[in-house]
C-alpha atoms as a PDB file:
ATOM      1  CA  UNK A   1     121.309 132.499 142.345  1.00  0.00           C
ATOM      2  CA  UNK A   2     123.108 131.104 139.644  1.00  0.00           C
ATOM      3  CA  UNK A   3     121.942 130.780 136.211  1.00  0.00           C
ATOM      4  CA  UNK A   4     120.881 127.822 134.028  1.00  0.00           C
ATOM      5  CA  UNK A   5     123.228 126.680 131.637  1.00  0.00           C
ATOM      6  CA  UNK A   6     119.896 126.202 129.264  1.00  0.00           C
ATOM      7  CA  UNK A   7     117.768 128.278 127.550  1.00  0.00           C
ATOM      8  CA  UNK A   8     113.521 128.436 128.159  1.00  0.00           C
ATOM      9  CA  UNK A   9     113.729 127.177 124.538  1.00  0.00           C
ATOM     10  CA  UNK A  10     116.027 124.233 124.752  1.00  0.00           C
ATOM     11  CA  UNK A  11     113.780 123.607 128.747  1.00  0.00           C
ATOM     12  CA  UNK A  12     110.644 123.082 126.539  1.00  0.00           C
ATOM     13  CA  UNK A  13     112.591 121.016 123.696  1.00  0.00           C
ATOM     14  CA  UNK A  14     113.876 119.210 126.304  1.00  0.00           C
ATOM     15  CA  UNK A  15     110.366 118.693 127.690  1.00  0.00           C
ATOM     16  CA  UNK A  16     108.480 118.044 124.412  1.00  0.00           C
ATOM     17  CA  UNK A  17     111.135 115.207 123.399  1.00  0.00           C
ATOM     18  CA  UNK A  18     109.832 112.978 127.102  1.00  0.00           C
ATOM     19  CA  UNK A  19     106.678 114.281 126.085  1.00  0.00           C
ATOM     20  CA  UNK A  20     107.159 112.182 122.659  1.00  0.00           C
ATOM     21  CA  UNK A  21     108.105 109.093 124.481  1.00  0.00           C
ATOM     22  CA  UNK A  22     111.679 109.378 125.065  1.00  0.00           C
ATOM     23  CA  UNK A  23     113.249 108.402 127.908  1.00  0.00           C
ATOM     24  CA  UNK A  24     114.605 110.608 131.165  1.00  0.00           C
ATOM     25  CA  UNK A  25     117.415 108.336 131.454  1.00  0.00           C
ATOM     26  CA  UNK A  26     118.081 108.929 128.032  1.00  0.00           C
ATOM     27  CA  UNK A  27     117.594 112.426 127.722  1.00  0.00           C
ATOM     28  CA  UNK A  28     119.676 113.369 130.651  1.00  0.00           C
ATOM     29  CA  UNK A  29     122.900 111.518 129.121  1.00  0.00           C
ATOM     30  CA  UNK A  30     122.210 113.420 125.967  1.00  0.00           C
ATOM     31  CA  UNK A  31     121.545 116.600 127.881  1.00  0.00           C
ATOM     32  CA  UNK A  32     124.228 116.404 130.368  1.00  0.00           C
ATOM     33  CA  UNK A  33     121.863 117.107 133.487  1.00  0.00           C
ATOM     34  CA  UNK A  34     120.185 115.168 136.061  1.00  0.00           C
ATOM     35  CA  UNK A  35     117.085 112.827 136.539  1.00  0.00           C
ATOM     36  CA  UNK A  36     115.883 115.381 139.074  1.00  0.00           C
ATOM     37  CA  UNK A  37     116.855 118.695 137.031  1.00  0.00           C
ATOM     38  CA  UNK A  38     114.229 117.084 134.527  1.00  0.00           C
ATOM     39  CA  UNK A  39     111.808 116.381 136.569  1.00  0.00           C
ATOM     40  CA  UNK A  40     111.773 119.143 137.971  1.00  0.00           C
ATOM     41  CA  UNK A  41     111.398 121.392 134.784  1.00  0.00           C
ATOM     42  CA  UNK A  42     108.670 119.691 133.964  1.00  0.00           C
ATOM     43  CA  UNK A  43     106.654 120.603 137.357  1.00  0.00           C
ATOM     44  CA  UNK A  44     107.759 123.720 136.339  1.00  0.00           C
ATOM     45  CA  UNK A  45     105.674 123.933 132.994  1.00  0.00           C
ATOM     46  CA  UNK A  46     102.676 121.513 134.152  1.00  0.00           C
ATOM     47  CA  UNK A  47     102.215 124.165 137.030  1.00  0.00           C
ATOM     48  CA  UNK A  48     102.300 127.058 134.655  1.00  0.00           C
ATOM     49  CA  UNK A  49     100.151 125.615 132.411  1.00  0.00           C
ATOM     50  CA  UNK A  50      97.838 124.965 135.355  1.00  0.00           C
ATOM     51  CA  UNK A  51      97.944 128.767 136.002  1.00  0.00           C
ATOM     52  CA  UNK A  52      97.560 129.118 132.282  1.00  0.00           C
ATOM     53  CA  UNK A  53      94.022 127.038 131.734  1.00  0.00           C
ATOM     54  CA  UNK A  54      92.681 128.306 135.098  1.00  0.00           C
ATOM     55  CA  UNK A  55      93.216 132.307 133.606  1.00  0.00           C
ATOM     56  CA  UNK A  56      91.723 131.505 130.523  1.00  0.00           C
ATOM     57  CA  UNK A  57      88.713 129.759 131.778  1.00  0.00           C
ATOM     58  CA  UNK A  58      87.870 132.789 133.917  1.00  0.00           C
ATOM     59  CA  UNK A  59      87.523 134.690 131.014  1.00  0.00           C
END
């Protein structure tokens, strides 16, 4: 499998700057990645997070 051309850290900048309002369209041209690249991180992280709050609430 081939790997990213980001980092985890610049995924979650990435991800906090559409979390601030900008937009994917936007982001992607800056980024130099896809629409679907994006929105696919961010499954990514909402599902971990998921994981995440679940774990935490057991305990």
């Amino acid at each position: 499998m081939r790997n990213s051309r980001f980092k985890e850290e610049q995924i979650v900048g990435i991800i906090q700057e559409y979390g601030a309002g900008a937009k994917v369209s936007e982001l992607c041209r800056r980024h130099g990645m896809s629409d679907a690249t994006s929105y696919k991180w961010k499954a990514e992280v909402t599902r971990s997070n998921r994981v995440r709050c679940a774990i935490f609430s057991m305990t």
